[in-house]
C-alpha atoms as a PDB file:
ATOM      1  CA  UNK A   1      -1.417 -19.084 148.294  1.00  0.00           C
ATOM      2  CA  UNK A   2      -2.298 -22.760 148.700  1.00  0.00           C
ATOM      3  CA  UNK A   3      -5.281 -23.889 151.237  1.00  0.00           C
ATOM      4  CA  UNK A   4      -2.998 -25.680 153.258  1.00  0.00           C
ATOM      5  CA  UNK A   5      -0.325 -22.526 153.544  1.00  0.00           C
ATOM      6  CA  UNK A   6      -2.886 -19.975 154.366  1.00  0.00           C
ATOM      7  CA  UNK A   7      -3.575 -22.621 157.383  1.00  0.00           C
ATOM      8  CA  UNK A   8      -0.076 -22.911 158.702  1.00  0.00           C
ATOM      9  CA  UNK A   9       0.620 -19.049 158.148  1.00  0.00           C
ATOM     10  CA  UNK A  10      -2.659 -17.081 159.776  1.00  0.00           C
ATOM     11  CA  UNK A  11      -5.026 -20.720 161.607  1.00  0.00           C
ATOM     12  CA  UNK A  12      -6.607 -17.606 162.856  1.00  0.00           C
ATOM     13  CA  UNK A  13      -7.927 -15.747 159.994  1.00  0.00           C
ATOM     14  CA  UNK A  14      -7.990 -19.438 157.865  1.00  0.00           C
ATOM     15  CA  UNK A  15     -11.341 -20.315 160.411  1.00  0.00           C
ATOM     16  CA  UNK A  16     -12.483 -16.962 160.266  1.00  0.00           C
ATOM     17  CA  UNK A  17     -12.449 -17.033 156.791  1.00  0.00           C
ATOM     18  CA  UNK A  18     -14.054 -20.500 156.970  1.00  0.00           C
ATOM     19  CA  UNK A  19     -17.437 -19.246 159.220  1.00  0.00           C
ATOM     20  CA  UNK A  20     -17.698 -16.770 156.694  1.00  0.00           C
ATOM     21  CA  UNK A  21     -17.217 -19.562 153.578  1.00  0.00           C
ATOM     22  CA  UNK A  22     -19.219 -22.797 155.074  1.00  0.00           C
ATOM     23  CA  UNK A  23     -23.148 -21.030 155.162  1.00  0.00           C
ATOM     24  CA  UNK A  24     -22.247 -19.357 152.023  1.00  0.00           C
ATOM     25  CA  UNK A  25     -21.169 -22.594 149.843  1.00  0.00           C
ATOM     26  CA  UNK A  26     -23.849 -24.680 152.046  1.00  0.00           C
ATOM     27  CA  UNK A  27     -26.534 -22.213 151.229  1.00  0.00           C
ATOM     28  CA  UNK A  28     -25.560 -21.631 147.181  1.00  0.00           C
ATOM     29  CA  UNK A  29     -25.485 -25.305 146.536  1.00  0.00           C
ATOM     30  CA  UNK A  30     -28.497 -25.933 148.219  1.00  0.00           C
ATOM     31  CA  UNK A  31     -30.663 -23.517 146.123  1.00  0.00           C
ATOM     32  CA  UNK A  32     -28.818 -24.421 142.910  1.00  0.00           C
ATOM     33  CA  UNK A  33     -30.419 -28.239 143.374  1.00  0.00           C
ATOM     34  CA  UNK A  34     -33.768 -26.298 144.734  1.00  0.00           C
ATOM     35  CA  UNK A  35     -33.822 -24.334 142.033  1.00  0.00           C
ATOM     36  CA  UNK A  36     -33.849 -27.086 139.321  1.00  0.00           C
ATOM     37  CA  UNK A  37     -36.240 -29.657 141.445  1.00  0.00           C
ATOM     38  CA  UNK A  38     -38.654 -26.426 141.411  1.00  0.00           C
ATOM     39  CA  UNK A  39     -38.622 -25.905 137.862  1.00  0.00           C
ATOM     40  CA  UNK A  40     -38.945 -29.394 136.978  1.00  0.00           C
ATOM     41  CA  UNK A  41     -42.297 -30.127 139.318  1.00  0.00           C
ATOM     42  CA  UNK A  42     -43.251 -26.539 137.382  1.00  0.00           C
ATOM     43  CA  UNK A  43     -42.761 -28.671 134.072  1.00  0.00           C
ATOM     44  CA  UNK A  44     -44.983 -31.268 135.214  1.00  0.00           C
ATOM     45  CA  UNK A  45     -42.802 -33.639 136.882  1.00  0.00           C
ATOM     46  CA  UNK A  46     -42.823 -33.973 140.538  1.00  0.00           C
ATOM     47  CA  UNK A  47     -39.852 -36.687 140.963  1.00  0.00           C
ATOM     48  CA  UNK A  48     -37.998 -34.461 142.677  1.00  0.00           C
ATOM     49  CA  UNK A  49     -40.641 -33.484 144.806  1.00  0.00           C
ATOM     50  CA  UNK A  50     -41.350 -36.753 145.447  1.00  0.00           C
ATOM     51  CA  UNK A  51     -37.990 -37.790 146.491  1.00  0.00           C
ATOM     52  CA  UNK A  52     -37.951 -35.222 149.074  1.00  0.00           C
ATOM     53  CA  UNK A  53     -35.360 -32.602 147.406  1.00  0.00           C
ATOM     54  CA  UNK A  54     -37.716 -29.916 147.441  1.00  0.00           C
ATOM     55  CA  UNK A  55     -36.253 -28.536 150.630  1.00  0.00           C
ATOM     56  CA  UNK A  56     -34.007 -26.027 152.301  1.00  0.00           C
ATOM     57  CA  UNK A  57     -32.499 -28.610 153.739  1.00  0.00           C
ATOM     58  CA  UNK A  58     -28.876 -29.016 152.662  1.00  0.00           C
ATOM     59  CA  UNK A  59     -28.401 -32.435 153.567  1.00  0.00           C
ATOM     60  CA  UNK A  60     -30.877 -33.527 151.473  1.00  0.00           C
ATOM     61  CA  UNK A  61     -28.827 -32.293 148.719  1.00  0.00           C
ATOM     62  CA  UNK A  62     -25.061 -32.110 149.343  1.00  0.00           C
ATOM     63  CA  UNK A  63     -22.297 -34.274 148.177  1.00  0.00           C
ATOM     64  CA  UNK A  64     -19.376 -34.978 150.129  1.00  0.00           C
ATOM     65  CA  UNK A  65     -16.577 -34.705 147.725  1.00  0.00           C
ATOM     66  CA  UNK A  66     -18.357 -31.944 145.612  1.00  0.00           C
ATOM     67  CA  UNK A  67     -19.033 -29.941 148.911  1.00  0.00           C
ATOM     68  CA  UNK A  68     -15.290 -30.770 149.866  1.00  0.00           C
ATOM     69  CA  UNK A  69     -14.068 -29.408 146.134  1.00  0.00           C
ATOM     70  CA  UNK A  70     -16.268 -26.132 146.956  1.00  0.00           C
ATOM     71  CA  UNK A  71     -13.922 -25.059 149.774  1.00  0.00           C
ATOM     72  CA  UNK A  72     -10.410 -26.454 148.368  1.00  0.00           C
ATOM     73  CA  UNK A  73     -10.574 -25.696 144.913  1.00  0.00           C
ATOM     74  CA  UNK A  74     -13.489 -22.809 144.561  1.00  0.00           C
ATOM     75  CA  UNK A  75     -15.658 -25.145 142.488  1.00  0.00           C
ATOM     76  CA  UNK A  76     -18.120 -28.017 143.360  1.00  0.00           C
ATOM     77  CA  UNK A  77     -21.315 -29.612 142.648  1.00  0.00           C
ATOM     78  CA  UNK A  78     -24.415 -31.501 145.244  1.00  0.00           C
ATOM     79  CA  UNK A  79     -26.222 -34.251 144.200  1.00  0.00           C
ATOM     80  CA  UNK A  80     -28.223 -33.827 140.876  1.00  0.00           C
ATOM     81  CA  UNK A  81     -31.800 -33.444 141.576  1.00  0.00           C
ATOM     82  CA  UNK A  82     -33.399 -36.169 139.626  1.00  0.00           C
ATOM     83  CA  UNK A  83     -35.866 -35.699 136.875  1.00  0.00           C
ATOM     84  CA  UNK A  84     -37.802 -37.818 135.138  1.00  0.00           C
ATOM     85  CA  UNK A  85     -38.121 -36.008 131.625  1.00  0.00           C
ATOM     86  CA  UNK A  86     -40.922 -38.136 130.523  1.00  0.00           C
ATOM     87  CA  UNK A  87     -43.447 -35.847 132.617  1.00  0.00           C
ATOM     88  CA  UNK A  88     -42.036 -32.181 130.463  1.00  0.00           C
ATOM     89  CA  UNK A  89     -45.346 -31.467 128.837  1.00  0.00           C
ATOM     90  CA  UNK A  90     -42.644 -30.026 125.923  1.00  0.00           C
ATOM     91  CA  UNK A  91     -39.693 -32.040 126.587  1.00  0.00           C
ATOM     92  CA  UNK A  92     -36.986 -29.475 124.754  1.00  0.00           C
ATOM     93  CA  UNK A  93     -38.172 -26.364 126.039  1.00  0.00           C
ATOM     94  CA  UNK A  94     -38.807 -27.988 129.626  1.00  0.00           C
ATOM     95  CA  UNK A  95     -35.096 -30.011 129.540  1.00  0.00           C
ATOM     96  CA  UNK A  96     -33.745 -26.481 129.030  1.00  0.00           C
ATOM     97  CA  UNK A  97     -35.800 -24.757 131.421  1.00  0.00           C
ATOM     98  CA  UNK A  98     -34.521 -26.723 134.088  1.00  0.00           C
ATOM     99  CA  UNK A  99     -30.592 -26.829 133.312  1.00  0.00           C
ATOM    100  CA  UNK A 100     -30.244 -23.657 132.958  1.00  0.00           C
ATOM    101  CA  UNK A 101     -32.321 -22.845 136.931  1.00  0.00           C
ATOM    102  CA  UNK A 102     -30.025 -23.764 138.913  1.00  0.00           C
ATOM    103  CA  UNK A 103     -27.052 -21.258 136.828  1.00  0.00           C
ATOM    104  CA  UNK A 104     -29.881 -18.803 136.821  1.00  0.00           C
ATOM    105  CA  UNK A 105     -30.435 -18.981 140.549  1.00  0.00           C
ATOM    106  CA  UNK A 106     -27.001 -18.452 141.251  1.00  0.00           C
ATOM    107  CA  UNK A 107     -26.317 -15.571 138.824  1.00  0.00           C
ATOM    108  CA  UNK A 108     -29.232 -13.819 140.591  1.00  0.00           C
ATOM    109  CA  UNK A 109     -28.027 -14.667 143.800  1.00  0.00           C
ATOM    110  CA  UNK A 110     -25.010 -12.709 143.201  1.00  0.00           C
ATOM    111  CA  UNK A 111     -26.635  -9.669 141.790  1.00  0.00           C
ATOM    112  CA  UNK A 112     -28.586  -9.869 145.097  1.00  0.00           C
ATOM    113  CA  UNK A 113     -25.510  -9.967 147.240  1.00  0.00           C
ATOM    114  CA  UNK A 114     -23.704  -7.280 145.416  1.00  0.00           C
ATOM    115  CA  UNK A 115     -26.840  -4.783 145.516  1.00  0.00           C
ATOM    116  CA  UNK A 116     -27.483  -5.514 149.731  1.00  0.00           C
ATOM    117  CA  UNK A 117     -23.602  -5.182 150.015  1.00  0.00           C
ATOM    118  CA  UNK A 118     -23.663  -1.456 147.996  1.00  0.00           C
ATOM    119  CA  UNK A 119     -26.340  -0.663 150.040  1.00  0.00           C
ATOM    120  CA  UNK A 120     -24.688  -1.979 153.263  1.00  0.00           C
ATOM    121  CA  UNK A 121     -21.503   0.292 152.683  1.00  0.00           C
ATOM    122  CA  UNK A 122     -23.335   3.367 152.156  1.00  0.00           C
ATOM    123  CA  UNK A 123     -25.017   2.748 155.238  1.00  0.00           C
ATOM    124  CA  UNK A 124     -21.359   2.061 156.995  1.00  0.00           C
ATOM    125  CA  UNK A 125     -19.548   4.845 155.213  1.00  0.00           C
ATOM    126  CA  UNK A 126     -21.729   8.306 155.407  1.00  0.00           C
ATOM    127  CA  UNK A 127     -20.376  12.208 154.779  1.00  0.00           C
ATOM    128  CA  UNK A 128     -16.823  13.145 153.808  1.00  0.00           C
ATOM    129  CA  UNK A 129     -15.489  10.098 154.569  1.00  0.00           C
ATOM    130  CA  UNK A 130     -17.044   8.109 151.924  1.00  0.00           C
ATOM    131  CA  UNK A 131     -15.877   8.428 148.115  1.00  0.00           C
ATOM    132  CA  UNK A 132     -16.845   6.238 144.958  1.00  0.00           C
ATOM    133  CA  UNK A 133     -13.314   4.518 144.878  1.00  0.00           C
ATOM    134  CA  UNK A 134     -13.925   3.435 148.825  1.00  0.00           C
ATOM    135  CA  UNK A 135     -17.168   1.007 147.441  1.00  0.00           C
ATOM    136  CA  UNK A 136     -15.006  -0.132 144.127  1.00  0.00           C
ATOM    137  CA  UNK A 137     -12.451  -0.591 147.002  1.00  0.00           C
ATOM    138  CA  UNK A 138     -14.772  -2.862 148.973  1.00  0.00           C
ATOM    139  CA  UNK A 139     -16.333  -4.417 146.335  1.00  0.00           C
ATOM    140  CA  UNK A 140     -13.793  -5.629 143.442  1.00  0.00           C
ATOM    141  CA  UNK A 141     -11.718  -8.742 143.793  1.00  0.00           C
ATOM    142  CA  UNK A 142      -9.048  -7.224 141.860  1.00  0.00           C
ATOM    143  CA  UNK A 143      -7.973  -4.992 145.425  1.00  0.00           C
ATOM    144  CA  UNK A 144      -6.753  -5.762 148.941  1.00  0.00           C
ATOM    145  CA  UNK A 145     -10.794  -4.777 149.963  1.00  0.00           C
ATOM    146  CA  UNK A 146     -12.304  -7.865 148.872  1.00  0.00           C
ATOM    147  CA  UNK A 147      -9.771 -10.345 150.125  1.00  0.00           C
ATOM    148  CA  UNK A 148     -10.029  -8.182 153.325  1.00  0.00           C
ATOM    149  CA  UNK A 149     -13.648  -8.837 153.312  1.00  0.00           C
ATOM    150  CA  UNK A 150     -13.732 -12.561 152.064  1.00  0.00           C
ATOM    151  CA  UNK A 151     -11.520 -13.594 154.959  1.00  0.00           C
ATOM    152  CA  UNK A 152     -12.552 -11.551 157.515  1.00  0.00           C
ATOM    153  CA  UNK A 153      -8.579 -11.219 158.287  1.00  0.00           C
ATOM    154  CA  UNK A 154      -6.805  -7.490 159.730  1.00  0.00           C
ATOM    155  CA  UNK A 155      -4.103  -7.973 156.446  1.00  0.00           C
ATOM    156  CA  UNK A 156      -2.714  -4.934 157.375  1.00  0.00           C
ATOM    157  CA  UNK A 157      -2.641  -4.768 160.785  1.00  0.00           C
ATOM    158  CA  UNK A 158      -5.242  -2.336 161.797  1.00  0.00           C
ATOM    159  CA  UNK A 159      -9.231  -2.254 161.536  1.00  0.00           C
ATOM    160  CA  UNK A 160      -9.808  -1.202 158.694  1.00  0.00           C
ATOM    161  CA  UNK A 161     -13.557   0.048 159.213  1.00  0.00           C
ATOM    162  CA  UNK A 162     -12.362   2.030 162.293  1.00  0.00           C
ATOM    163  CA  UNK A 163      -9.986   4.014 160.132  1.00  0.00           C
ATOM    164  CA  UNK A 164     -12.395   4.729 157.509  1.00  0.00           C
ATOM    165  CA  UNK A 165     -14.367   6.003 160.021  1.00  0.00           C
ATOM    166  CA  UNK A 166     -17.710   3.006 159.938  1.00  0.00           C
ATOM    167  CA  UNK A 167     -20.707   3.115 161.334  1.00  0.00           C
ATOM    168  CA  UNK A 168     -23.123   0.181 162.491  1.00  0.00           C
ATOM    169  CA  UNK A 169     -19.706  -1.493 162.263  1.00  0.00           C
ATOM    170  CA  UNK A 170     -21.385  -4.715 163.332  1.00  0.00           C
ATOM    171  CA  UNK A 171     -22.504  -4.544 159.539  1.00  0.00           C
ATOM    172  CA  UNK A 172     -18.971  -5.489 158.391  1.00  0.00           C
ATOM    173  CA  UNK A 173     -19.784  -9.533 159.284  1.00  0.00           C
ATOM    174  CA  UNK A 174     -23.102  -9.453 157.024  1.00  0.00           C
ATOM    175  CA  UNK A 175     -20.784  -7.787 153.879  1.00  0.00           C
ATOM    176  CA  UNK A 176     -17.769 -10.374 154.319  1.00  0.00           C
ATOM    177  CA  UNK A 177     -20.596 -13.218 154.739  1.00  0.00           C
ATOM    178  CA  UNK A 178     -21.941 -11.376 151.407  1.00  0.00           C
ATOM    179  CA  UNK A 179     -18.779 -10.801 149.656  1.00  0.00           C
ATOM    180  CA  UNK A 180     -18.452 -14.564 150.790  1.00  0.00           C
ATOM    181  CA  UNK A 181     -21.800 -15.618 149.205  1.00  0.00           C
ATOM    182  CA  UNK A 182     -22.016 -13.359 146.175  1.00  0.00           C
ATOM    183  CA  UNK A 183     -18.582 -15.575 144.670  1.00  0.00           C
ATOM    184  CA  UNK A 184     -19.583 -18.845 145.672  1.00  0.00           C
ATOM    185  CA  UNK A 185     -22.552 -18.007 143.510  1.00  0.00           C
ATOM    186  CA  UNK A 186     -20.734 -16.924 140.748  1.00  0.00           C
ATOM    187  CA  UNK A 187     -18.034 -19.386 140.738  1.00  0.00           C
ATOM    188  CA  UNK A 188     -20.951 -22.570 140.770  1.00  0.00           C
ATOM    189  CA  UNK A 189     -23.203 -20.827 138.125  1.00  0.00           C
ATOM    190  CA  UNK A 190     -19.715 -20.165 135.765  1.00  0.00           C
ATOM    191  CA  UNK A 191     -18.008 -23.796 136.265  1.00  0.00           C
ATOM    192  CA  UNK A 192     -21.397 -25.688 135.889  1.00  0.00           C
ATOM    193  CA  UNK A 193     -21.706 -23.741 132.632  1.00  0.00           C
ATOM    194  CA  UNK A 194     -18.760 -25.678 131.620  1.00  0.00           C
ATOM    195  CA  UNK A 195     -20.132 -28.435 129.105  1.00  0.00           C
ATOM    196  CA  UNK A 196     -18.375 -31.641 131.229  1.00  0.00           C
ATOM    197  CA  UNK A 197     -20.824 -34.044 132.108  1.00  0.00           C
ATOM    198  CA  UNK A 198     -22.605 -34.061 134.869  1.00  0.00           C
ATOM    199  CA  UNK A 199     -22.547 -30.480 134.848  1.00  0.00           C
ATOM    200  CA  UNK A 200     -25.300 -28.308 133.758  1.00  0.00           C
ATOM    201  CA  UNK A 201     -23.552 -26.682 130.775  1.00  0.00           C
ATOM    202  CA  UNK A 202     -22.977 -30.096 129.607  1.00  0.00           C
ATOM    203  CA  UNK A 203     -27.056 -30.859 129.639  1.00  0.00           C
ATOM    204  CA  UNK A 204     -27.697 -27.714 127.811  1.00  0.00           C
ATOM    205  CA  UNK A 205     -25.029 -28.097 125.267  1.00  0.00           C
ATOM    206  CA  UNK A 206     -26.383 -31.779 124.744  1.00  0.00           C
ATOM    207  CA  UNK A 207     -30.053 -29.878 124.341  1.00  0.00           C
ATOM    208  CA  UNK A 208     -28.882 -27.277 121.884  1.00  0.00           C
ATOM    209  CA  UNK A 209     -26.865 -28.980 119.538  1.00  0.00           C
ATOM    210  CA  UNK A 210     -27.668 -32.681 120.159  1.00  0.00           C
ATOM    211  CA  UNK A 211     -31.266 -32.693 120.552  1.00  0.00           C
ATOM    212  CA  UNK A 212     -30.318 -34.700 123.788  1.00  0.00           C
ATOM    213  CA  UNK A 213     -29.259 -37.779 121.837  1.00  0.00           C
ATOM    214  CA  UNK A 214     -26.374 -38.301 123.701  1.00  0.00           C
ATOM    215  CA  UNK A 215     -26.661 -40.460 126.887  1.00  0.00           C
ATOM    216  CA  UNK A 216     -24.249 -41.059 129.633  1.00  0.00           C
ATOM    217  CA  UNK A 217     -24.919 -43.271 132.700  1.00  0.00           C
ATOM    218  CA  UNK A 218     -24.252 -41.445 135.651  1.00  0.00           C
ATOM    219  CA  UNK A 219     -21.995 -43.432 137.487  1.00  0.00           C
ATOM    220  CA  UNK A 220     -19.486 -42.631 133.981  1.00  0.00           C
ATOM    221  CA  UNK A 221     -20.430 -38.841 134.681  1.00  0.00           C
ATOM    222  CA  UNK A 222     -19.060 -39.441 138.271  1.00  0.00           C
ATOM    223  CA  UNK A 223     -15.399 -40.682 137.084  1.00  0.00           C
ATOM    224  CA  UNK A 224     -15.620 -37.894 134.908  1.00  0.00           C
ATOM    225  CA  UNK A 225     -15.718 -35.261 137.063  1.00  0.00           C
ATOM    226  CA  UNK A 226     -13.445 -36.557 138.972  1.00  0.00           C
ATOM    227  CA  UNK A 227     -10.737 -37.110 136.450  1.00  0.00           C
ATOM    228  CA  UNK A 228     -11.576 -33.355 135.250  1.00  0.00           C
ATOM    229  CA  UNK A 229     -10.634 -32.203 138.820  1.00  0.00           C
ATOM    230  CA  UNK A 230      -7.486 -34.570 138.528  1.00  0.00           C
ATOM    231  CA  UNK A 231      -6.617 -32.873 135.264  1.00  0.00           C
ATOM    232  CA  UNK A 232      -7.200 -29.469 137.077  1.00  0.00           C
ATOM    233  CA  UNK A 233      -4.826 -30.597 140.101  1.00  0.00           C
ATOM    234  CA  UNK A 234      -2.552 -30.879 137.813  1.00  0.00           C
ATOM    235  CA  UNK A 235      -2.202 -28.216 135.810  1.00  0.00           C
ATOM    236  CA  UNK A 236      -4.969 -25.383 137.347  1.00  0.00           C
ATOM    237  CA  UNK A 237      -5.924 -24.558 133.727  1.00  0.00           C
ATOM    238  CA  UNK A 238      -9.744 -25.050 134.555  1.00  0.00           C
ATOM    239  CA  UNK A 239      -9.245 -22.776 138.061  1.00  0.00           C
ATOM    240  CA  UNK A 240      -7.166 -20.392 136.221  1.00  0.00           C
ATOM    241  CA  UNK A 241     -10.383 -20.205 133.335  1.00  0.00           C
ATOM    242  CA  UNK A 242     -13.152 -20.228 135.937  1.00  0.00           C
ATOM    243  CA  UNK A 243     -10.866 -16.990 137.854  1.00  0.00           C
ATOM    244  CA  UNK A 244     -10.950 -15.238 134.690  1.00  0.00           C
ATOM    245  CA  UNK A 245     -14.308 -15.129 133.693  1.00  0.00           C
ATOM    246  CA  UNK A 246     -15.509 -14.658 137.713  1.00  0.00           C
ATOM    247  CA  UNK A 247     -13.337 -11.411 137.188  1.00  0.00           C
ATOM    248  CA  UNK A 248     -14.487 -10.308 134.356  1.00  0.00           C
ATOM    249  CA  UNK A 249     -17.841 -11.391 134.411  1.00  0.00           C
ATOM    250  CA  UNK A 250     -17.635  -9.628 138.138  1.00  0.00           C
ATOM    251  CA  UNK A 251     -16.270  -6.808 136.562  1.00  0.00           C
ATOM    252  CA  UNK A 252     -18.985  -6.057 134.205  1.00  0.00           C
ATOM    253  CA  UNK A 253     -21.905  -6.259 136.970  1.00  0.00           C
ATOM    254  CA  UNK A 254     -20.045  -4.328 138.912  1.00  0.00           C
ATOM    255  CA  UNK A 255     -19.192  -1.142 136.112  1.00  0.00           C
ATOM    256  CA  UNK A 256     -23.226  -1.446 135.989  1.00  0.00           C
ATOM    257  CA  UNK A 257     -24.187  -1.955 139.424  1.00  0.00           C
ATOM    258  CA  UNK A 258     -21.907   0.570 141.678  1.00  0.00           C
ATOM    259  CA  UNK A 259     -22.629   3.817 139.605  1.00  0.00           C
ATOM    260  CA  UNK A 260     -26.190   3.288 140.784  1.00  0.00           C
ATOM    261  CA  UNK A 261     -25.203   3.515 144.613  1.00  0.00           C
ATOM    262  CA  UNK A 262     -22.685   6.682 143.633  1.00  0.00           C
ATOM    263  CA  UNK A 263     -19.771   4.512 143.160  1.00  0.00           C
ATOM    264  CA  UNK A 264     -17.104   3.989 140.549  1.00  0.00           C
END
C-alpha cells in the first residue's frame, strides 16, 4: 500500500506510525554521517570536525530531500560529511576505513535493536504464555507481528499484547520504536552499499577496483541520485532489490540471533 493510501485509509495509525518512524530515521542518519566524520578525524583529518559535523545534532547533518526520501520511499541519504583525504596518513586503507563507517554503524545498530527487542519480549511475555514462534512472530517482517509493531496500529482489532497476556506492557512503545529503528538501519546501510554515486558503496567500489581514479563533482553526484530515485519511481526495481536483501539479510541475523533468547 502506497504512502498516500495508508493516509486516507487509517490518518490514525499513519501518525502513529510516523512518531514511531521520525526519531528512528532522524537518529540512523545522524550517526551514519557521525560515524564517518569520526573515523576520518581518527585518520588524521579533522575537516569534519572542524566544520562542526562531529555532533549529535541532526541538523547539522540532514538533507531535506534525502530525509524526505527516508520516509516515502524507505531509502535516503544526509549531507556527506566532508573529508579532506589529503590528511589519511595511508590514503587507501584510510579512504576505505571511512566509507565503509557509516554502513558499519548502521549494521551494528540493527544487531543492537534486534538483541534489546529479544530481550524486551522475554521480559513482556513470561511462563506458559510465551513460545519460540511468539518472538519469530514479533520479530520477522515476513508476519502480521512486525507490521503490527512498525506502525503501532490494532490491524486486527484487538490489543494484541493484552491477549497474549504482556507484562510491563508500557514496553510495547520502546519495541515498535525498535522494530522502527532496527530497519531504518538496515535499509540505509543496504541502499548506500549500492555503488551509485554519492553513495558509500559507490566510494568503496571506486577504492577497490579503481584505486579512486575516478572523480565526480558533487553537484553531478546530486542529479544522479536524483535521477536514480526517478528511475526507481518509475519502475520500483531498486525498492523491490533493497526489500529483498533487508529480508533476507534480516532473515539470516535473525536464524542466528533468536535461538539465543529461546526463540525460533
Amino acid at each position: 500500500m502506497g504512502l498516500f493510501a495508508q493516509l486516507q485509509e487509517n490518518p490514525v495509525g499513519f501518525l502513529i506510525g510516523f512518531l514511531y518512524a521520525a526519531p528512528a530515521v532522524l537518529i540512523a542518519l545522524t550517526l551514519h554521517e557521525l560515524s564517518h566524520g569520526y573515523v576520518a578525524l581518527r585518520c588524521g583529518d579533522p575537516t569534519a570536525q572542524m566544520m562542526g559535523r562531529l555532533t549529535f545534532n541532526p541538523l547539522r547533518h540532514l538533507n531535506l530531500f534525502g530525509t524526505i526520501c527516508m520516509f516515502l520511499f524507505g531509502v535516503g541519504w544526509a549531507n556527506p560529511v566532508p573529508v579532506n583525504p589529503r590528511n589519511f596518513r595511508n590514503f587507501r586503507r584510510d579512504d576505505f576505513l571511512v566509507s565503509i563507517a557509516g554502513i558499519a554503524t548502521n549494521l551494528l545498530l540493527y544487531i543492537f535493536s534486534v538483541i534489546i527487542s529479544s530481550t524486551i519480549i522475554r521480559i513482556m511475555f513470561t511462563g506458559e504464555v510465551f513460545t519460540p514462534e511468539l518472538g519469530s512472530f514479533f520479530l520477522s517482517s515476513d508476519g502480521m507481528g512486525y507490521h503490527y509493531l512498525q506502525a503501532g496500529q490494532e490491524n486486527v482489532g484487538f490489543d494484541l499484547f493484552q491477549i497474549l497476556g504482556g507484562k510491563q506492557l508500557w514496553l510495547q512503545h520502546v519495541l515498535r520504536f525498535l522494530t522502527n529503528f532496527g530497519i531504518c538501519n538496515l535499509s540505509l546501510a543496504l541502499f548506500n552499499l549500492l555503488p551509485f554515486p554519492p553513495l558509500d558503496g559507490y566510494r568503496l567500489f571506486n577504492n577497490i577496483l579503481f584505486k579512486n581514479r575516478i572523480r565526480i563533482p558533487y553537484r553531478v553526484m546530486q542529479f544522479l541520485i536524483i535521477g536514480l530515485l526517478v528511475v526507481n519511481y518509475a519502475t520500483n526495481w531498486i525498492g523491490k532489490i533493497i526489500s529483498s536483501v533487508v529480508y533476507a539479510v534480516q532473515s539470516g541475523i535473525l536464524f542466528v540471533i533468536l535461538p539465543l533468547f529461546g526463540m525460533s
